[in-house]
N, C-alpha and C. Protein backbone atom coordinates (compact mmCIF):
# COMPACT_ATOMS: atom_id res chain seq x y z
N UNK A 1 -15.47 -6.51 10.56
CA UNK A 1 -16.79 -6.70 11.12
C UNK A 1 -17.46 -5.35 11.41
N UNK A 2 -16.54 -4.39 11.54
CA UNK A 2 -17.34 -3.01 11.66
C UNK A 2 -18.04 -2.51 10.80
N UNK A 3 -17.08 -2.27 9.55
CA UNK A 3 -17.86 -2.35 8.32
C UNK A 3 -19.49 -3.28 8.02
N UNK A 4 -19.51 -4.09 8.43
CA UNK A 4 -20.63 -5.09 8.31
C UNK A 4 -21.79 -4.59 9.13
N UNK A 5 -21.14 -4.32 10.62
CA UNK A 5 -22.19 -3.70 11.44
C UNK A 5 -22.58 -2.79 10.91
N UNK A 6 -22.00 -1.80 10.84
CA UNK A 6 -22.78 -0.29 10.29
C UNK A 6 -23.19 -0.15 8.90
N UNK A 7 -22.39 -1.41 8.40
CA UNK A 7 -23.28 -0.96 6.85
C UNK A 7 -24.87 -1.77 6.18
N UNK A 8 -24.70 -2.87 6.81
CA UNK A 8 -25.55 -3.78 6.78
C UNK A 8 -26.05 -4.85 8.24
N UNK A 9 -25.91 -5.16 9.39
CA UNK A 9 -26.06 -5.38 10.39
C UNK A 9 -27.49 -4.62 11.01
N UNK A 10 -26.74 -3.19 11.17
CA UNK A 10 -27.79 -2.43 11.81
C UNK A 10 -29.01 -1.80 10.68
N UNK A 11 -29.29 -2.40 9.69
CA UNK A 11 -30.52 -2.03 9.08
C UNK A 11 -31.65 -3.13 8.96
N UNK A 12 -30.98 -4.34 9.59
CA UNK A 12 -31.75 -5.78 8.75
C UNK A 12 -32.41 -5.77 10.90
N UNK A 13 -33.74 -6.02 10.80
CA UNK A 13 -34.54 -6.64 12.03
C UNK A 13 -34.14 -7.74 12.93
N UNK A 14 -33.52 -9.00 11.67
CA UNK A 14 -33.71 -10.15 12.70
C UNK A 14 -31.86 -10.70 12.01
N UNK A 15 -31.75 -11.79 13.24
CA UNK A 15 -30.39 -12.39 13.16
C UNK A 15 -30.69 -12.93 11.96
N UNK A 16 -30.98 -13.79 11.53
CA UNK A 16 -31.45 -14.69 10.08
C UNK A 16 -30.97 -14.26 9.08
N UNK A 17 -31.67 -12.72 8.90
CA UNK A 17 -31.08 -12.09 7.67
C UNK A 17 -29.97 -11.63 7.86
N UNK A 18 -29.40 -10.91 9.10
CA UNK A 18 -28.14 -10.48 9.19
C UNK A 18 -27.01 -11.92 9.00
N UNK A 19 -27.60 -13.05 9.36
CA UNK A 19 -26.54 -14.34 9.28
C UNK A 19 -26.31 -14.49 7.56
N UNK A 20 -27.75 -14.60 6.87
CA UNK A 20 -27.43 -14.49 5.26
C UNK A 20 -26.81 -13.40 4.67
N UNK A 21 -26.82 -12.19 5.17
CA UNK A 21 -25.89 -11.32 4.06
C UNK A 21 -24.36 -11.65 4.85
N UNK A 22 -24.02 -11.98 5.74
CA UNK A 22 -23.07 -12.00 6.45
C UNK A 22 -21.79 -13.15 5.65
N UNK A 23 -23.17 -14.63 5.21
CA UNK A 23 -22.47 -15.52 4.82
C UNK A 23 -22.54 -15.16 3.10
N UNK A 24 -23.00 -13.97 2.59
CA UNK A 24 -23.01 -13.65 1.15
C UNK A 24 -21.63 -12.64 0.95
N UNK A 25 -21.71 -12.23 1.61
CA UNK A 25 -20.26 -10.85 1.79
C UNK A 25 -18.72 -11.20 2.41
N UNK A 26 -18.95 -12.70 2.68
CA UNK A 26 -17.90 -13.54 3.29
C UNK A 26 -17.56 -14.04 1.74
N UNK A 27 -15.99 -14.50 2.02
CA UNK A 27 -15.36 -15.43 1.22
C UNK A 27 -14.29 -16.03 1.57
N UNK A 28 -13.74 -17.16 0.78
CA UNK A 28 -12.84 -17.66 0.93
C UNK A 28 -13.05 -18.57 2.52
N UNK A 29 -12.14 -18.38 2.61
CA UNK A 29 -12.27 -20.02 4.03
C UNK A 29 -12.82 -19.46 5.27
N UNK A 30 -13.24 -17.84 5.31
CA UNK A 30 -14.35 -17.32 5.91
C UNK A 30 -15.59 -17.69 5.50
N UNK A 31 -15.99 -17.84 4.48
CA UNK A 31 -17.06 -17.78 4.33
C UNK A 31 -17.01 -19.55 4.64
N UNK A 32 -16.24 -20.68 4.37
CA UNK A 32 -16.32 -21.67 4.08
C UNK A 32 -16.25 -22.22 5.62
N UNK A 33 -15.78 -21.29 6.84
CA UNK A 33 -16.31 -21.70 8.12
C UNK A 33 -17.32 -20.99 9.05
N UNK A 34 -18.00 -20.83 8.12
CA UNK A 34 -19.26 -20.28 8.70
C UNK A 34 -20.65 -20.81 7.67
N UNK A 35 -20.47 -20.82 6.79
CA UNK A 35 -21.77 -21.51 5.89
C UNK A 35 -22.77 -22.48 6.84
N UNK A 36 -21.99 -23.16 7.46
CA UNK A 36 -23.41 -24.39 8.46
C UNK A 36 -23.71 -23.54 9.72
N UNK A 37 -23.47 -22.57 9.81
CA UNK A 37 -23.97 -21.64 10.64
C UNK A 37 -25.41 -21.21 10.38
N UNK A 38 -26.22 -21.60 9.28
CA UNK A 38 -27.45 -21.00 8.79
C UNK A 38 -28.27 -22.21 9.46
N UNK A 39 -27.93 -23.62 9.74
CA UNK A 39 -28.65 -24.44 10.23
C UNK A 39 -28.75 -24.38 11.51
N UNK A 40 -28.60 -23.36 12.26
CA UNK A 40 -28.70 -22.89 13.40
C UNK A 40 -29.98 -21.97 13.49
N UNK A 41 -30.47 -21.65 12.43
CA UNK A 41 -31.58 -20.67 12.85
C UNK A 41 -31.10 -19.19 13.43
N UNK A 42 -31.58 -18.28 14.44
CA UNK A 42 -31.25 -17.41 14.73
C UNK A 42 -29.96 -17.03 15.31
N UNK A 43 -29.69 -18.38 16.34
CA UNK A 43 -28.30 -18.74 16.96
C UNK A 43 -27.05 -18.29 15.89
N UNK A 44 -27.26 -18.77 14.81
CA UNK A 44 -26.25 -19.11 14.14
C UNK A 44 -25.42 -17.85 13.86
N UNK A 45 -26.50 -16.53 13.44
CA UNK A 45 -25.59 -15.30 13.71
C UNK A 45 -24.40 -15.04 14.56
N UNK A 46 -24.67 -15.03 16.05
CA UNK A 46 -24.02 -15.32 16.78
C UNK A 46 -22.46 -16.25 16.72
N UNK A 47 -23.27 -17.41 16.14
CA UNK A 47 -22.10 -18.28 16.30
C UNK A 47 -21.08 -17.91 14.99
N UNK A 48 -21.79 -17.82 14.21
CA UNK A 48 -20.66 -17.23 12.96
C UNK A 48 -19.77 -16.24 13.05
N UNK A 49 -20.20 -14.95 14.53
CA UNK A 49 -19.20 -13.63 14.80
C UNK A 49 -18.69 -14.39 15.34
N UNK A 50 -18.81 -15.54 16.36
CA UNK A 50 -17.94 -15.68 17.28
C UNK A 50 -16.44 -16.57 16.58
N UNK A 51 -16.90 -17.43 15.38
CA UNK A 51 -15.91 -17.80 14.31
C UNK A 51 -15.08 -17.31 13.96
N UNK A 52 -15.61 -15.78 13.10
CA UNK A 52 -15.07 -15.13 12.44
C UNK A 52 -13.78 -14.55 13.19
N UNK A 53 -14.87 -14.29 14.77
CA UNK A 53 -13.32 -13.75 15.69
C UNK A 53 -12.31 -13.98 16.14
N UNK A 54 -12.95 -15.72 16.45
CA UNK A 54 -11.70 -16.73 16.70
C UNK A 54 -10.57 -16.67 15.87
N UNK A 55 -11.30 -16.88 14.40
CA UNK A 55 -10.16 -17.66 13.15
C UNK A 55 -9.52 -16.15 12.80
N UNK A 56 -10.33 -15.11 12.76
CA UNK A 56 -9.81 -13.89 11.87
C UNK A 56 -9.36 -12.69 12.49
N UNK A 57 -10.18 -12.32 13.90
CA UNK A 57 -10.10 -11.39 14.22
C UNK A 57 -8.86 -10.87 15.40
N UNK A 58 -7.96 -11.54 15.38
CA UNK A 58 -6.54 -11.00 16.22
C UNK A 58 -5.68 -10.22 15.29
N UNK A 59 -5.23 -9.41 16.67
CA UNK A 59 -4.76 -8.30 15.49
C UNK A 59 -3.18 -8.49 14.53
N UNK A 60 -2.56 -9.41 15.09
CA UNK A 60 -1.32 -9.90 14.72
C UNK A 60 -1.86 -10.22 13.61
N UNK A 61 -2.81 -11.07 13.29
CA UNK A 61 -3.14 -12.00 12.18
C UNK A 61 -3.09 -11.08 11.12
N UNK A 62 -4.39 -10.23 11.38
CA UNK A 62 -4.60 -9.37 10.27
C UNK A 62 -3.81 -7.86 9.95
N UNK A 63 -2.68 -7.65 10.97
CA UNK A 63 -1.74 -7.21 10.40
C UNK A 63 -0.96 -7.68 9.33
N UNK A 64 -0.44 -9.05 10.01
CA UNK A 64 0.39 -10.28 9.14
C UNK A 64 0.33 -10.19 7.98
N UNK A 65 -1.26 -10.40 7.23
CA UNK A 65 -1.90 -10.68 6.29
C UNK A 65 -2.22 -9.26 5.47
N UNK A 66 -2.32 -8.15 5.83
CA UNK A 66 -2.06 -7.16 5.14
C UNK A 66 -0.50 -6.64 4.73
N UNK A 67 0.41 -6.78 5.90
CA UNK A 67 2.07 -6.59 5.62
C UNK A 67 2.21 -7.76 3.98
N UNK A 68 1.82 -8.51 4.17
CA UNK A 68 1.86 -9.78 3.01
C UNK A 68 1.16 -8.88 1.68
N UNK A 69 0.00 -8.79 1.73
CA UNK A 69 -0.58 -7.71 0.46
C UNK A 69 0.52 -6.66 -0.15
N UNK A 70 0.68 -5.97 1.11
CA UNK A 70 1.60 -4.48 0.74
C UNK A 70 3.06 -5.43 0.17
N UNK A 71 3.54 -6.13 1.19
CA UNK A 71 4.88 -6.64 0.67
C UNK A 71 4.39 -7.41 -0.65
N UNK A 72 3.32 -7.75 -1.35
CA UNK A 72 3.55 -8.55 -2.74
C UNK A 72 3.56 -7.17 -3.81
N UNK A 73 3.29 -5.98 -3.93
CA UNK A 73 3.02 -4.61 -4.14
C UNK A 73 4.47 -4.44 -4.74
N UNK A 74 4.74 -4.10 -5.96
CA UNK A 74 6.28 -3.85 -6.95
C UNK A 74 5.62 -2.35 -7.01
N UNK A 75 6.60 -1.47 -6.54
CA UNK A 75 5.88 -0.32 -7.10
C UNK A 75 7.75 -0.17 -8.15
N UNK A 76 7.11 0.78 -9.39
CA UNK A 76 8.00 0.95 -10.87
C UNK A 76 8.42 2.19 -10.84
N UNK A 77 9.23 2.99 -11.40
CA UNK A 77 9.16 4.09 -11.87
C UNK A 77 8.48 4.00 -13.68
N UNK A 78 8.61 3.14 -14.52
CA UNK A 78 7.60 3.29 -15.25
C UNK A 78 6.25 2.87 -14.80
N UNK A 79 5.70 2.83 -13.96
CA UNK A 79 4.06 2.73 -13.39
C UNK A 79 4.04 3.23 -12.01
N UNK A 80 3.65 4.50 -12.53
CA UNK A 80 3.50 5.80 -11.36
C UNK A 80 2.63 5.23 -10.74
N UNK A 81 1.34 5.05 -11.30
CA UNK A 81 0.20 4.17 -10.51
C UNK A 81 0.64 3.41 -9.38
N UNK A 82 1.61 2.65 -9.44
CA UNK A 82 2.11 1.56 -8.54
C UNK A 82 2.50 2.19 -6.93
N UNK A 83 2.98 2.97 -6.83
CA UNK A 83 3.27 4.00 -5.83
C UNK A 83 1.53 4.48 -5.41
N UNK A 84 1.19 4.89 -5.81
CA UNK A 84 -0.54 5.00 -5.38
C UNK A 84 -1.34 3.84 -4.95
N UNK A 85 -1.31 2.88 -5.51
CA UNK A 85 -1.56 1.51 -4.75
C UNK A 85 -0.90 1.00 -3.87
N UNK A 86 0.18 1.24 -3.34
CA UNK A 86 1.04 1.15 -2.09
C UNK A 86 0.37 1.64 -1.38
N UNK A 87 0.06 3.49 -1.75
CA UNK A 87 0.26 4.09 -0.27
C UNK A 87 -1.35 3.83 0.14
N UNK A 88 -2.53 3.23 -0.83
CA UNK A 88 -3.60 3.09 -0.30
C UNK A 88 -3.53 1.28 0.57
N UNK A 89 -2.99 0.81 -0.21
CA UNK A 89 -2.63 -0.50 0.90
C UNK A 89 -1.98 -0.15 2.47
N UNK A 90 -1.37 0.64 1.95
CA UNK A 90 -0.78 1.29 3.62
C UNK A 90 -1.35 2.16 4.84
N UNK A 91 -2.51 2.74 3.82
CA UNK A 91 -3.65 3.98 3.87
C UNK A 91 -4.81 2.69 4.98
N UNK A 92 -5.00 1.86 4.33
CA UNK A 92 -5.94 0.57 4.46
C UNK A 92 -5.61 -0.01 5.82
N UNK A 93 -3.85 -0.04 5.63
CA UNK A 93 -3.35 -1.03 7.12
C UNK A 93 -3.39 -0.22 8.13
N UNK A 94 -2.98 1.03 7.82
CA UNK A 94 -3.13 1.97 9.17
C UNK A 94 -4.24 2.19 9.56
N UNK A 95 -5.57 2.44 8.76
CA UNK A 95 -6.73 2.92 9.28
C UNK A 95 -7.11 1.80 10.21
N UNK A 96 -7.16 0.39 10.01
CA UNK A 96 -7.33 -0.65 10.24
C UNK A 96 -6.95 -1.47 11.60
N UNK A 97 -5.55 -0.84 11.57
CA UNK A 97 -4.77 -1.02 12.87
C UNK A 97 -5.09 -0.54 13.89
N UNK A 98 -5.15 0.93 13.46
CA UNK A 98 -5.42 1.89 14.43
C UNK A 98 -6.89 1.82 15.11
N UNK A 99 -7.95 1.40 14.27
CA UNK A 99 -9.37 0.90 14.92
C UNK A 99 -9.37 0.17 15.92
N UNK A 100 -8.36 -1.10 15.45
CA UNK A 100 -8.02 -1.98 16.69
C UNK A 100 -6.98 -2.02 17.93
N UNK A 101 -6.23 -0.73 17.64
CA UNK A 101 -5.93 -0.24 18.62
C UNK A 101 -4.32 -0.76 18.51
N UNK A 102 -4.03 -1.71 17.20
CA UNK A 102 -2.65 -1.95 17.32
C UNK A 102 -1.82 -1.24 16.36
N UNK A 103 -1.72 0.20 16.45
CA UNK A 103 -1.29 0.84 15.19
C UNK A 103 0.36 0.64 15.78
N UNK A 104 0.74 0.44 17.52
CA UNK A 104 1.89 0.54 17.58
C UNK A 104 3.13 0.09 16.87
N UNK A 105 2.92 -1.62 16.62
CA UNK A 105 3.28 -2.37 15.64
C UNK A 105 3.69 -2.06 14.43
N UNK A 106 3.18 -0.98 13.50
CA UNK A 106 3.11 -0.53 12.17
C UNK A 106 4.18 0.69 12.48
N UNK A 107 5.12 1.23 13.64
CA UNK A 107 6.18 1.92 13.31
C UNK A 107 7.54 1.00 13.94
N UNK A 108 7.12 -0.09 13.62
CA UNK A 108 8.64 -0.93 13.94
C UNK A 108 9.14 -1.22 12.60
N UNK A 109 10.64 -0.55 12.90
CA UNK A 109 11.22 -0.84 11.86
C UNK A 109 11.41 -1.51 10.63
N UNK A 110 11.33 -2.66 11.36
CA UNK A 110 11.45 -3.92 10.68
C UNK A 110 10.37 -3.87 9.12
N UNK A 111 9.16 -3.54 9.82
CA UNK A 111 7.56 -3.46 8.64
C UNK A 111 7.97 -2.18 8.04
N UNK A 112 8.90 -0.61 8.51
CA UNK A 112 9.18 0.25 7.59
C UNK A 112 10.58 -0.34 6.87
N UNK A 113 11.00 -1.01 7.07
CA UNK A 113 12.65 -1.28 5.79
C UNK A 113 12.19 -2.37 5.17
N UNK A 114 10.87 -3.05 5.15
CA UNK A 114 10.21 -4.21 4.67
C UNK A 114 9.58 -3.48 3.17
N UNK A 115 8.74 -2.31 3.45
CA UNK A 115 8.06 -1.63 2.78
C UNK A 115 9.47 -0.66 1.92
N UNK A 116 10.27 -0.06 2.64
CA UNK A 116 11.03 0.84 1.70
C UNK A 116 11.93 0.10 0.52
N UNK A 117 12.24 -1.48 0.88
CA UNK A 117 12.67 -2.09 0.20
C UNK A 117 11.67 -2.82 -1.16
N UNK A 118 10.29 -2.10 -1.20
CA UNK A 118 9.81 -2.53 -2.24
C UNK A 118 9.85 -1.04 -3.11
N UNK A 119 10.49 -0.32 -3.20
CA UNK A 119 10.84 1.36 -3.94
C UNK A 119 11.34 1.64 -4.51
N UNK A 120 11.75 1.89 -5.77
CA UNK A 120 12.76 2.07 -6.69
C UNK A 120 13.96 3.08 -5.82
N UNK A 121 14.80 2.49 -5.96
CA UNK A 121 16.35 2.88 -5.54
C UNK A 121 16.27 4.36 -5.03
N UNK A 122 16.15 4.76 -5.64
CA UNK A 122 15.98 6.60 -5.76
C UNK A 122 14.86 6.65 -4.98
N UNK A 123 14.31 6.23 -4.64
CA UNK A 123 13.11 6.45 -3.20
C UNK A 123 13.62 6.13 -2.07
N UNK A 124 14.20 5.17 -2.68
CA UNK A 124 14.77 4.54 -1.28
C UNK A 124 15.99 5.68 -0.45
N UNK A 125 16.65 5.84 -1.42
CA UNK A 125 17.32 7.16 -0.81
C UNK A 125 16.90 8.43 -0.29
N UNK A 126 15.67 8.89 -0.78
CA UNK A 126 15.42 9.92 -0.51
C UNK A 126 14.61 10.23 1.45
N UNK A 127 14.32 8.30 1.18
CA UNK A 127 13.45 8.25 2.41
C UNK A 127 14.57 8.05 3.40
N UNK A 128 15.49 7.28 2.89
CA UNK A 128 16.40 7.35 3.67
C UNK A 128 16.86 8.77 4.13
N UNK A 129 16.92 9.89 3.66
CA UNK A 129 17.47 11.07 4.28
C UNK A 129 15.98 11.67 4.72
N UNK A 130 14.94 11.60 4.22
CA UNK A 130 14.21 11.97 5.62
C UNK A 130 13.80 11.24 6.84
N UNK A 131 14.19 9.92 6.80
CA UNK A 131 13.95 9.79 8.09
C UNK A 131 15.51 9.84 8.49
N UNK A 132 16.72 10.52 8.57
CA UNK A 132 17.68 10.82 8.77
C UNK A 132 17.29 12.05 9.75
N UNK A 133 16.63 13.25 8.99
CA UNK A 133 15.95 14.12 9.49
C UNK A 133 15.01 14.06 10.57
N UNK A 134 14.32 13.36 10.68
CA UNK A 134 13.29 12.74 11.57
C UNK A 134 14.19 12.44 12.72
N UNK A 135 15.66 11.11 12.20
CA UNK A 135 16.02 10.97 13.74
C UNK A 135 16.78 11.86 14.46
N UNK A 136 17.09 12.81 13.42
CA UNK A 136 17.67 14.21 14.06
C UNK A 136 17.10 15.07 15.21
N UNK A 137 15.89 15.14 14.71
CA UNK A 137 14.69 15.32 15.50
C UNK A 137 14.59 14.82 16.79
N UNK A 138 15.40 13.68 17.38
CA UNK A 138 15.08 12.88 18.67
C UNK A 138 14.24 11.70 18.30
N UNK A 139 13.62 11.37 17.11
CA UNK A 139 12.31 11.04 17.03
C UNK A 139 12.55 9.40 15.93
N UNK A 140 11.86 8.80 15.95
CA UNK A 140 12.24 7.30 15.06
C UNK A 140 10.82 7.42 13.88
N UNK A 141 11.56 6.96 12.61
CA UNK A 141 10.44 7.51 11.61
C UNK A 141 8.92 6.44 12.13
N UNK A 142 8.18 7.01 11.43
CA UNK A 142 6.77 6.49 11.64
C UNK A 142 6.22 5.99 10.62
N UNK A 143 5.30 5.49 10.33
CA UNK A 143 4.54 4.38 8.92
C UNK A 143 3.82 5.73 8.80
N UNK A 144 3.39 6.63 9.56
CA UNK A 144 2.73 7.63 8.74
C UNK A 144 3.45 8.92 8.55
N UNK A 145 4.46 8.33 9.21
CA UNK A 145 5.07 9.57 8.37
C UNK A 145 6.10 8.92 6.75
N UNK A 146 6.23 7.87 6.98
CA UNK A 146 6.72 7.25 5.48
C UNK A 146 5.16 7.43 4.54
N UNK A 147 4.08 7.53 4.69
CA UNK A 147 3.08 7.08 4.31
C UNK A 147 3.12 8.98 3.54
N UNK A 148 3.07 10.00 4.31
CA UNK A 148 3.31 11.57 3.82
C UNK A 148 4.21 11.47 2.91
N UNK A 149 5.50 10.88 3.31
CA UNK A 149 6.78 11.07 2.39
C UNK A 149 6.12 10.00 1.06
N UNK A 150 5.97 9.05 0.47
CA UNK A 150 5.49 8.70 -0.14
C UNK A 150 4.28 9.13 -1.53
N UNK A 151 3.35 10.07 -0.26
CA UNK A 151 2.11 10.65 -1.03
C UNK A 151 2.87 11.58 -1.68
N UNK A 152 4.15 11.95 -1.06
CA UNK A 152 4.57 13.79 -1.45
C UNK A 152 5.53 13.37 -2.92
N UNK A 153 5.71 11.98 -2.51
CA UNK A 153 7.02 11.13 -4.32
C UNK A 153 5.62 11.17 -5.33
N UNK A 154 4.87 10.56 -4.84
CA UNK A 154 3.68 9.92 -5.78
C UNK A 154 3.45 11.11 -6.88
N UNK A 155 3.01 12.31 -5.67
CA UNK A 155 2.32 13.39 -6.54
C UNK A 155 2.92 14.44 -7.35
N UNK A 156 4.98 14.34 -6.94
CA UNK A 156 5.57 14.91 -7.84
C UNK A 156 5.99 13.93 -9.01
N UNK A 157 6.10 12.57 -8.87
CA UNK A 157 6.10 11.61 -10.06
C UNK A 157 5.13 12.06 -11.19
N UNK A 158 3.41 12.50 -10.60
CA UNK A 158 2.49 12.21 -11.67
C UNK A 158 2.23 14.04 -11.85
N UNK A 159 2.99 14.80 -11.38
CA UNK A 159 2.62 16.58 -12.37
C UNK A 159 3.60 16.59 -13.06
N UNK A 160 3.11 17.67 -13.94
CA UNK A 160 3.66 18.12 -15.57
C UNK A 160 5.10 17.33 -15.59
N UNK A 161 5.86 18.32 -14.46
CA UNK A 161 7.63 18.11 -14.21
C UNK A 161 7.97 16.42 -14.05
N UNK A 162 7.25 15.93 -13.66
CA UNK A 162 8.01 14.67 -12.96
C UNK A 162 7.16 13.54 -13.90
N UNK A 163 6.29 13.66 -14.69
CA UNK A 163 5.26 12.97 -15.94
C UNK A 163 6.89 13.00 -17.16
N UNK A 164 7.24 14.73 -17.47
CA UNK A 164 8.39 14.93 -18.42
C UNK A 164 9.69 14.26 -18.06
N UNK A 165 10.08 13.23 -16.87
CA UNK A 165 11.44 12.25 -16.73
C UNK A 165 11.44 11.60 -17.77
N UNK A 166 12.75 11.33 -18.33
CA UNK A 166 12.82 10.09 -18.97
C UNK A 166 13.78 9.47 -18.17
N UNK A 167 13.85 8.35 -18.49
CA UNK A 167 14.55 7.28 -17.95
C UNK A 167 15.49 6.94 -19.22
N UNK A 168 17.16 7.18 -19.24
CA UNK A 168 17.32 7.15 -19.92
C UNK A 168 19.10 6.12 -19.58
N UNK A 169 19.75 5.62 -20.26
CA UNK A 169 21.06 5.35 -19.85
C UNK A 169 22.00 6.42 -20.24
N UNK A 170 22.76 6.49 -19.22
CA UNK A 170 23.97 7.26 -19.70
C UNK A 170 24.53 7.07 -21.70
N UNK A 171 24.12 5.87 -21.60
CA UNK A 171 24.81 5.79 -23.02
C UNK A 171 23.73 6.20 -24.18
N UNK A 172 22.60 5.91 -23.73
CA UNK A 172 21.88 6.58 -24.47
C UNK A 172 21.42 7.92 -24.80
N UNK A 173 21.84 8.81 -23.22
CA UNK A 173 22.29 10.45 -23.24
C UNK A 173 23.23 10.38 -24.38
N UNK A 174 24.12 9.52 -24.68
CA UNK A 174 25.25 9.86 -25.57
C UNK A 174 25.30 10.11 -26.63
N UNK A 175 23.86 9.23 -27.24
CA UNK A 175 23.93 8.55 -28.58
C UNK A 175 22.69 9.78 -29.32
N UNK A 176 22.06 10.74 -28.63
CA UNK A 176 21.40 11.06 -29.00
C UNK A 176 21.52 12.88 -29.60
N UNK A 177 20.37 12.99 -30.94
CA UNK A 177 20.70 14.26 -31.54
C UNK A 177 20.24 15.31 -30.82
N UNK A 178 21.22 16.19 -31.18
CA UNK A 178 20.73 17.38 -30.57
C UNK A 178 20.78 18.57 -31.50
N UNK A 179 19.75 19.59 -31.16
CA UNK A 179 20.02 21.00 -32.34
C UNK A 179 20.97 21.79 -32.09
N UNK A 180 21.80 22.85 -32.40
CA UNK A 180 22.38 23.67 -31.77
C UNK A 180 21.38 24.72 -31.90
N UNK A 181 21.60 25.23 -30.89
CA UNK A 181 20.25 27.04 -30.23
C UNK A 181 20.95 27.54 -31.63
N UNK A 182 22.20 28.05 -32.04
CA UNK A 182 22.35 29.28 -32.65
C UNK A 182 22.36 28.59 -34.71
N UNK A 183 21.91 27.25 -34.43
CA UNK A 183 22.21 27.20 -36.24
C UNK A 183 21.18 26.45 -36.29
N UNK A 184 20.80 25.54 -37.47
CA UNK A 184 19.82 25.11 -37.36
C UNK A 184 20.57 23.27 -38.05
N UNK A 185 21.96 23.09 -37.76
CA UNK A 185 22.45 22.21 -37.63
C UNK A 185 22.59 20.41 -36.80
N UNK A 186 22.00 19.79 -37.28
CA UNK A 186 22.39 18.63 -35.94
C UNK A 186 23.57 18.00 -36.00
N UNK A 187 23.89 18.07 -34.03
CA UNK A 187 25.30 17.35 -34.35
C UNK A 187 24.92 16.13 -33.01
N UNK A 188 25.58 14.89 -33.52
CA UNK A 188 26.29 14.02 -33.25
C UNK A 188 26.18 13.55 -31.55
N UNK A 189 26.14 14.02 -30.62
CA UNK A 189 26.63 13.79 -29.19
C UNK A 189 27.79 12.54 -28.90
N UNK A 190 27.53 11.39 -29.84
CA UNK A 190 28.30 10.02 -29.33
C UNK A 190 29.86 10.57 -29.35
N UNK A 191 30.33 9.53 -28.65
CA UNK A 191 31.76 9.64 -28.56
C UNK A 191 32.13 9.07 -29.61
N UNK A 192 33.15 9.48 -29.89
CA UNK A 192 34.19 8.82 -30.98
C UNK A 192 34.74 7.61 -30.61
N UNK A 193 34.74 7.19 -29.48
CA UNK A 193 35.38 6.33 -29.43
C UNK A 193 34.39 5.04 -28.94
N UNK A 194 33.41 5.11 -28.56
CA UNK A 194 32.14 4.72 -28.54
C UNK A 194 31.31 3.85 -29.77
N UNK A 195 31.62 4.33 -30.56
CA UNK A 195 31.45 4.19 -31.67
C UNK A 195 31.66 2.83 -32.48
């Protein structure tokens, strides 16, 4: 609703129009309990925030309902991208929380091993030893500080070095040619017995 106020609220004169863009920028079963709010005339503005606040606006709820977004979120190591859409879903819940004053919620555990468990393995470890570090510190990790550790995977995933990984199996390290530096020979790598 803040968003609404300052972006469109405070430019329109009368409730009327603020009630029509209100019920145009709404959706879903927001918008679908507030629509007979326009047969109210000016009132109806009114009565439609006071809806919106009832049905939508507690902060449990719309934590709930964002933890649900982030937790449907697969992030890949083949789709670097995926890790960047996390941390802006997370980017989203914190800013969000914190407006409403319930950011406390967002460093309980529970919502950080919820989130680390959507990470490819090898993240998962790594976060695991910094917040190892962290509790070394005296200190219990934080959603923004998983949220740093994250931005800091993302952005060595997507430069030159971490773009050049392959993902490869051990057996396929095996199977593959190689030059020798001093001849201009290829030999073999597989095992013999492999074979």
């Amino acid at each position: 609703m803040k968003n609404f106020d300052v972006n469109v609220a405070k430019k329109l004169s009368n409730n009327a129009a603020r009630l029509s863009y209100l019920v145009q920028l709404t959706k879903g079963k927001a918008k679908r309990s507030i629509e007979c709010c326009v047969l109210l005339g000016d009132d109806g503005y009114a009565v439609a925030r006071d809806i919106l606040e009832k049905q939508f606006g507690h902060s449990h709820i719309i934590l709930h309902a964002m933890m649900n977004e982030m937790l449907n979120c697969r992030v890949t190591t083949s789709d670097p991208e995926s890790m960047w859409r996390l941390i802006s879903m997370m980017k989203k819940c914190e800013i969000t929380m914190t407006q409403m004053k319930y950011e406390t919620n967002l460093n309980n555990p529970e919502n950080l091993l919820k989130i680390q468990h959507l990470l490819p393995q090898h993240n998962q470890r790594r976060w695991a030893n910094k917040a190892q570090e962290i509790i070394n510190g005296k200190r219990e990790p934080s959603f923004r500080e998983l949220i740093k550790f994250l931005e800091n995977e993302a952005a060595a995933s997507n430069n030159l070095f971490g773009r050049a990984i392959k993902d490869h199996t051990p057996r396929e390290r095996m199977t593959k040619q190689t030059k020798s530096f001093f001849t201009n020979k290829t030999y073999d790598e597989r095992c013999p017995n492999c074979t």
